[in-house]
C-alpha atoms as a PDB file:
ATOM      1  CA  UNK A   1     -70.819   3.954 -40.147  1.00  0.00           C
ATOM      2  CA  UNK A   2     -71.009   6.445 -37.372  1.00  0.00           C
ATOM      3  CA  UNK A   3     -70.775   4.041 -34.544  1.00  0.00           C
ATOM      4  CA  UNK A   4     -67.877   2.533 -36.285  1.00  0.00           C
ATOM      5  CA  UNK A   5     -65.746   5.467 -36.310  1.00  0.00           C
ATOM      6  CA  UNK A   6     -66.629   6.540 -32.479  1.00  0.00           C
ATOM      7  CA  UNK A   7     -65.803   2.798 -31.848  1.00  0.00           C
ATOM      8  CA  UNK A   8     -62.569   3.062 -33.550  1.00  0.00           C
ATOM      9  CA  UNK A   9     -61.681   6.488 -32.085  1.00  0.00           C
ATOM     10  CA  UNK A  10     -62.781   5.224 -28.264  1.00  0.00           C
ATOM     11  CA  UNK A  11     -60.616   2.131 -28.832  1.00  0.00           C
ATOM     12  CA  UNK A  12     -57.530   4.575 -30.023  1.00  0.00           C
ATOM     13  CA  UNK A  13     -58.002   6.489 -27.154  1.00  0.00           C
ATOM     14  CA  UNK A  14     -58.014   3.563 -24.701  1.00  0.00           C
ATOM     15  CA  UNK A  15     -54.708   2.014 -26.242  1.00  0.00           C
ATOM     16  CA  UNK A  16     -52.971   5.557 -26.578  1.00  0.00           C
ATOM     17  CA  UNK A  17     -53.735   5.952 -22.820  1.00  0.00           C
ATOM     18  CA  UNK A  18     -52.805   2.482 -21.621  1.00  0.00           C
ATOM     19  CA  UNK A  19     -49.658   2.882 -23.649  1.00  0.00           C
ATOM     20  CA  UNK A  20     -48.859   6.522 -21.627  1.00  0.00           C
ATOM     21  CA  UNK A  21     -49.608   4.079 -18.779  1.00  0.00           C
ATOM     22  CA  UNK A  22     -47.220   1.665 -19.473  1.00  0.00           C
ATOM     23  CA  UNK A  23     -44.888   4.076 -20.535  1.00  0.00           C
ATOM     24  CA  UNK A  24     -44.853   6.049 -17.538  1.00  0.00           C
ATOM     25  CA  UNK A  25     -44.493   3.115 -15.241  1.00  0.00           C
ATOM     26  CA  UNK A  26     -41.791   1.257 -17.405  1.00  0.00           C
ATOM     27  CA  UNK A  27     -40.191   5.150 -16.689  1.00  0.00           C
ATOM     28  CA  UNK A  28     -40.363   5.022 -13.085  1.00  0.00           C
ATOM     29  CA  UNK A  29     -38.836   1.231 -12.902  1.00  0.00           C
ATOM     30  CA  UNK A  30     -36.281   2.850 -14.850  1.00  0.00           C
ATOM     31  CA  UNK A  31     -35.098   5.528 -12.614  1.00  0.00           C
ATOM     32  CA  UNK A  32     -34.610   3.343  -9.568  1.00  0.00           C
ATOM     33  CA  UNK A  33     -31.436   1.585 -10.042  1.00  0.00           C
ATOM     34  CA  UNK A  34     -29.884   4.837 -10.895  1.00  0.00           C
ATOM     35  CA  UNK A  35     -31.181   5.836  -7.362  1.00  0.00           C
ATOM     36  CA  UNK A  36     -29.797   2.846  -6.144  1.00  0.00           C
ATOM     37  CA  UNK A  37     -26.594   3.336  -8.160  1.00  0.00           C
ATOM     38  CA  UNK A  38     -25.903   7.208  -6.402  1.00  0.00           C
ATOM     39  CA  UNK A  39     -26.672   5.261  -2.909  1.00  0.00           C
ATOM     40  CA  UNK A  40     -23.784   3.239  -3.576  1.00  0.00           C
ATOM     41  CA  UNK A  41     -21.698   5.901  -4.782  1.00  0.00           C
ATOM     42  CA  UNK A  42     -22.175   7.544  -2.064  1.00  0.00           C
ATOM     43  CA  UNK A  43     -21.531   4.639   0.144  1.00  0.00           C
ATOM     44  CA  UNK A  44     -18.014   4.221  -1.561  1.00  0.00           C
ATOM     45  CA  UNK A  45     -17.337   7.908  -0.622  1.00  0.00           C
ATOM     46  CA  UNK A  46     -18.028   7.133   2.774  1.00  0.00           C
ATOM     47  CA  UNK A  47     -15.442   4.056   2.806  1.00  0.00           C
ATOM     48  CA  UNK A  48     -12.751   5.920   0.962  1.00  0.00           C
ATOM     49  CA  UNK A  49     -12.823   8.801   3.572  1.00  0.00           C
ATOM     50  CA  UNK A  50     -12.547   5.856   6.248  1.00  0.00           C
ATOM     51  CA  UNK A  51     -10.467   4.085   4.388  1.00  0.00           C
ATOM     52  CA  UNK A  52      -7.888   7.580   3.649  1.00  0.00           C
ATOM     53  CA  UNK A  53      -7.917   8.627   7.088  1.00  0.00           C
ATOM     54  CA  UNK A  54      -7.326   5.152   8.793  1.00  0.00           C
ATOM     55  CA  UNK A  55      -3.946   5.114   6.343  1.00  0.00           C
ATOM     56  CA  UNK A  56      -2.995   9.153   7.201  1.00  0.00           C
ATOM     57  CA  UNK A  57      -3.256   8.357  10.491  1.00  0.00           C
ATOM     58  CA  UNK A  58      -1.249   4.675  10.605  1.00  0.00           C
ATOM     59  CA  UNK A  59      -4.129   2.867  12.179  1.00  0.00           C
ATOM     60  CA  UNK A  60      -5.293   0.425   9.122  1.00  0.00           C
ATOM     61  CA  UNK A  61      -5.242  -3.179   7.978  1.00  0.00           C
ATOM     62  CA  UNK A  62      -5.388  -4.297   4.175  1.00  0.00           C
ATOM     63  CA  UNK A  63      -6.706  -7.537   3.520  1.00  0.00           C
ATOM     64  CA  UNK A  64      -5.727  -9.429   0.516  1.00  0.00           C
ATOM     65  CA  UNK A  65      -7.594  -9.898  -2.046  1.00  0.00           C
ATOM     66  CA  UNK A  66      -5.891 -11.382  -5.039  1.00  0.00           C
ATOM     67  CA  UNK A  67      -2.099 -11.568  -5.482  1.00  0.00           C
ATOM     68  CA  UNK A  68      -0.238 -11.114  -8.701  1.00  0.00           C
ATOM     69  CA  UNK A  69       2.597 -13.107  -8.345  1.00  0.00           C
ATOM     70  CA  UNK A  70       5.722 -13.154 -11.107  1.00  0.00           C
ATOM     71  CA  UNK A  71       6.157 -16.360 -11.683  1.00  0.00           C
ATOM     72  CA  UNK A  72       2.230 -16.336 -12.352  1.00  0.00           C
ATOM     73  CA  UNK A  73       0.589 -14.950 -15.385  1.00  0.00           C
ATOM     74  CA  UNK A  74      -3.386 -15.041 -13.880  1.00  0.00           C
ATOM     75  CA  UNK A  75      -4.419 -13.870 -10.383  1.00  0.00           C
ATOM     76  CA  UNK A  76      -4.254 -16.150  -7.478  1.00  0.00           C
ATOM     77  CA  UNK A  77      -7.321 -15.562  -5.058  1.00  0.00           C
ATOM     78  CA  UNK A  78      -6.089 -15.246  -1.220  1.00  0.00           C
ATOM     79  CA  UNK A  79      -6.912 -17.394   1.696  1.00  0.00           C
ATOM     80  CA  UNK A  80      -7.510 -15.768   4.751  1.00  0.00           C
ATOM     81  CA  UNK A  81      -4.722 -14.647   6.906  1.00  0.00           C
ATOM     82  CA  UNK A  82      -2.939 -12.575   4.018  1.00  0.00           C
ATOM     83  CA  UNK A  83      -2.787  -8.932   5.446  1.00  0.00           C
ATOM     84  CA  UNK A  84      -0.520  -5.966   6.012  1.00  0.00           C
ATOM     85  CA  UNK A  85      -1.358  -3.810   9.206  1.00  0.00           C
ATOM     86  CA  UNK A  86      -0.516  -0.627  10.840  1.00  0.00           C
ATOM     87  CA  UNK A  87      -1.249   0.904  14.476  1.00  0.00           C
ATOM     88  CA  UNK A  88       0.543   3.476  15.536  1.00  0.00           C
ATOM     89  CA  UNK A  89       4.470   2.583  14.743  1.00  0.00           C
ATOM     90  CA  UNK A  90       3.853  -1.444  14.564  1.00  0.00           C
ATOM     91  CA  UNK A  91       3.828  -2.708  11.039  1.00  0.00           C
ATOM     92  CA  UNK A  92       3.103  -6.294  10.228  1.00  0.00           C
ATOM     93  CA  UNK A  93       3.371  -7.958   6.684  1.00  0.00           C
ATOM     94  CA  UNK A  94       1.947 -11.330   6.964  1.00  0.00           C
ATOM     95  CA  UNK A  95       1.065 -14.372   4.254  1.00  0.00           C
ATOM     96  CA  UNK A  96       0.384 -17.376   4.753  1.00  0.00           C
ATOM     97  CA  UNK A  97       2.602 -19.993   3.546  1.00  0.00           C
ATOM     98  CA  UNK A  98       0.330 -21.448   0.897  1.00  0.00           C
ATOM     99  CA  UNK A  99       1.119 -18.419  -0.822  1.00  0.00           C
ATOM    100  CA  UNK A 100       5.175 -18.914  -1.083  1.00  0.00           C
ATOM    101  CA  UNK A 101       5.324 -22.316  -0.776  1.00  0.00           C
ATOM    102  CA  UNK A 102       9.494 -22.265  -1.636  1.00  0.00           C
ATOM    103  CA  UNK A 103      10.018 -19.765   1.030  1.00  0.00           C
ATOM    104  CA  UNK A 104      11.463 -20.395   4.582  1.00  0.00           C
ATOM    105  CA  UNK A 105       8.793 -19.566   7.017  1.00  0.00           C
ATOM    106  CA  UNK A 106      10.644 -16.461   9.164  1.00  0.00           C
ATOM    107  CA  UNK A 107      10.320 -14.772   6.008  1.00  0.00           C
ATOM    108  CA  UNK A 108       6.269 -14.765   5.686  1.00  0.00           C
ATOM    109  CA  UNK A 109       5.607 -12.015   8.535  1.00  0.00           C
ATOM    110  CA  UNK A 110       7.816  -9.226   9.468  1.00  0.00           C
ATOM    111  CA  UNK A 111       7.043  -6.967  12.130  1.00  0.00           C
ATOM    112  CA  UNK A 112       8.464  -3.704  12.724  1.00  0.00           C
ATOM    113  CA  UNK A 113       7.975  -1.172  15.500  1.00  0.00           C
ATOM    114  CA  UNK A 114       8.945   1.609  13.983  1.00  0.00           C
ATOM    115  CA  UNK A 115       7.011   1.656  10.950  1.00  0.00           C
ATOM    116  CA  UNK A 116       6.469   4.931   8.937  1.00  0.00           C
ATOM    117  CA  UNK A 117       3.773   5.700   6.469  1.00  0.00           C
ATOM    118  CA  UNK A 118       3.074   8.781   4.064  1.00  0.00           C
ATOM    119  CA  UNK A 119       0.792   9.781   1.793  1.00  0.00           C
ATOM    120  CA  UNK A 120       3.135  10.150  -1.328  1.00  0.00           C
ATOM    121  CA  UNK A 121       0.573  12.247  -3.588  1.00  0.00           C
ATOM    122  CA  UNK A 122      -2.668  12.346  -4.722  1.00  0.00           C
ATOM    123  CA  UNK A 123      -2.949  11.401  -8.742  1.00  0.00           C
ATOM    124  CA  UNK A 124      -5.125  13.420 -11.500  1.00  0.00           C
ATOM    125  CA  UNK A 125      -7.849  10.495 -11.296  1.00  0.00           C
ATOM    126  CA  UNK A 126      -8.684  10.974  -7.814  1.00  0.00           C
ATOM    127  CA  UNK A 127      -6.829   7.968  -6.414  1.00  0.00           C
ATOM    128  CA  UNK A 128      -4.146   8.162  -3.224  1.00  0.00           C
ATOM    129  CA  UNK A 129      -0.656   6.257  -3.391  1.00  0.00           C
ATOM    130  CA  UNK A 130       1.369   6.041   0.553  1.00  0.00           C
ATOM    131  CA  UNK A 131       4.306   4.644   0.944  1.00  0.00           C
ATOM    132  CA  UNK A 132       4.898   2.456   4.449  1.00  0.00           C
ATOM    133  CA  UNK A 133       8.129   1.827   4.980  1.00  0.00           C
ATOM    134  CA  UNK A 134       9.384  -1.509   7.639  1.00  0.00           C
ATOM    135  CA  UNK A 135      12.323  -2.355   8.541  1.00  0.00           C
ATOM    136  CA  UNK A 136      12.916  -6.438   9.156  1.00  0.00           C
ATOM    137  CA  UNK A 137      15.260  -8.005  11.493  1.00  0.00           C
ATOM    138  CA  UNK A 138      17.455  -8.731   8.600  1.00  0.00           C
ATOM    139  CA  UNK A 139      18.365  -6.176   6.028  1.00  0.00           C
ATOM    140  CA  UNK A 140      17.230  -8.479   3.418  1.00  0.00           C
ATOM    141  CA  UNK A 141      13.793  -8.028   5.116  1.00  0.00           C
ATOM    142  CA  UNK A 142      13.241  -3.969   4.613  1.00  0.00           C
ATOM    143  CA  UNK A 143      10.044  -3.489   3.128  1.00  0.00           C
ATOM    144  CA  UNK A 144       8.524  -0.801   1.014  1.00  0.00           C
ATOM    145  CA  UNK A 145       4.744  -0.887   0.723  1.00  0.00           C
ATOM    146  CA  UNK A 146       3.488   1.359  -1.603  1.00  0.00           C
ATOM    147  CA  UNK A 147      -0.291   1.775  -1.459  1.00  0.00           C
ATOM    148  CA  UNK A 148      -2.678   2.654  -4.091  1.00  0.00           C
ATOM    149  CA  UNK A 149      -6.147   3.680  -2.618  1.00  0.00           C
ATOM    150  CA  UNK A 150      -8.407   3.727  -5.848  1.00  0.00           C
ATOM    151  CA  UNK A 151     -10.978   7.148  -6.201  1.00  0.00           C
ATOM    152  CA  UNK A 152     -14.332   6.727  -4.091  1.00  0.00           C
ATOM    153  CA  UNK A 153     -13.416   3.058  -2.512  1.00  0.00           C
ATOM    154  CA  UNK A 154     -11.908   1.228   0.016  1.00  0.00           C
ATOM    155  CA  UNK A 155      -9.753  -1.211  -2.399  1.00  0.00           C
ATOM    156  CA  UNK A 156      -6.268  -0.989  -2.720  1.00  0.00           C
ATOM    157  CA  UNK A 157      -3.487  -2.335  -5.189  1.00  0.00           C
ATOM    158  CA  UNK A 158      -0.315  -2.841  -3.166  1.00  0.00           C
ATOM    159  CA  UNK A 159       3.449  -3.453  -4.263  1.00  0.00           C
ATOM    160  CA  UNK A 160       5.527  -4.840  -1.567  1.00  0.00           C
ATOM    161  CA  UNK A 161       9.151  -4.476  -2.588  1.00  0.00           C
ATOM    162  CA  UNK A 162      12.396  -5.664  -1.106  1.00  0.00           C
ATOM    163  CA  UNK A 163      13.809  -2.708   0.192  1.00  0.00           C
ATOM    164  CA  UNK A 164      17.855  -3.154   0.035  1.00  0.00           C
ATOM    165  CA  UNK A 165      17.767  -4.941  -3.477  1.00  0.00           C
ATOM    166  CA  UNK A 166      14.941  -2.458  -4.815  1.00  0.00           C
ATOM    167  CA  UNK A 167      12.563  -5.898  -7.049  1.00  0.00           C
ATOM    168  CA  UNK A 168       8.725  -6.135  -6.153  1.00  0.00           C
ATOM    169  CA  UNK A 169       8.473  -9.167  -3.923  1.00  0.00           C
ATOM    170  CA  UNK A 170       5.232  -9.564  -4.439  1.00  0.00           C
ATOM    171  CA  UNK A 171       1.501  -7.238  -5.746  1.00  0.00           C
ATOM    172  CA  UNK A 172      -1.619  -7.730  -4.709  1.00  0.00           C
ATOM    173  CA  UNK A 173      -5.611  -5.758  -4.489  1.00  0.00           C
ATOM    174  CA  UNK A 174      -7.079  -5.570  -1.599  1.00  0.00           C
ATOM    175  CA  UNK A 175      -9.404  -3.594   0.926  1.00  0.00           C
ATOM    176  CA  UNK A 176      -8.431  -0.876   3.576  1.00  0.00           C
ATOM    177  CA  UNK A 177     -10.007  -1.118   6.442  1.00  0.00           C
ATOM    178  CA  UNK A 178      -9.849   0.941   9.825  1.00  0.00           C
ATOM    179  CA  UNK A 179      -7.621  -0.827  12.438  1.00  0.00           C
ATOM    180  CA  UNK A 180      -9.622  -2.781  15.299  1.00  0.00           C
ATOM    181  CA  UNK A 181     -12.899  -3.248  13.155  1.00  0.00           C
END
């Protein structure tokens, strides 16, 4: 009877301690994706203050992402080529025609060399909004971009708006990234 209770004890002891075991390792698993998770947190810092100081300084490109057009009522994915750039003074809006297939083409990229850009305020959530102004060969053509650089990234939502007639011509999300990389 003896033997049967140290048995029983020894085997309690063994499965208490290879559940501690299990425990402890199933606890250490657990903890490295929120490692991982404050890496990329702190990663998104890093491209927000890239991102924030290429557009304070007017040297940045934004490449589309996904446009929300009006006539649509889901997203429409962007092909490459869909951008809006600054360096220096030189402002370029340019789509690709896919995107406005009704449109003439002179109207898809307008180019401006004296292009202006401010950073319009900061918002209680931690995200940026500038507003880039262009100027396009016809007044029909003035642009105002206004730029919303979401808190602790490098994407963007964008409203491009006709300028004279004050309507959105077009919105779209997108990523900021320093002109010439």
């Amino acid at each position: 009877m003896k033997k049967l209770f140290l048995l029983r004890k020894s085997l309690f002891i063994a499965f208490a301690a290879a559940t501690c075991g299990l425990f402890s390792i199933i606890g250490c698993a657990a903890q490295k994706p929120a490692a991982g998770r404050q890496g990329e947190a702190a990663g998104g810092e890093i491209r927000h203050a890239q991102a924030s100081k290429a557009l304070e300084k007017g040297r940045f490109v934004i490449e589309a992402n996904e446009f929300y057009l009006p006539e649509d009522k889901s997203p429409v994915k962007s092909s490459t080529g869909n951008y809006i750039s600054m360096e220096g003074k030189r402002g370029v809006i340019s789509f690709t025609p896919d995107l406005f297939p009704k449109t003439p083409l002179g109207n898809l990229t307008i180019t401006d060399d004296s292009a202006e850009i401010t950073l319009e305020k900061r918002k209680k959530n931690g995200d940026m909004q500038f507003c880039m102004r262009m100027t396009g060969p016809a007044n029909s053509q003035d642009r105002k971009v206004i730029i919303t650089l979401y808190k602790d990234t490098d994407k963007c939502h964008v409203q491009v708006s006709n300028e004279l007639l004050a309507y959105p011509v077009v919105k779209f999300t997108g990523v900021v990234r320093p002109a010439g990389e």
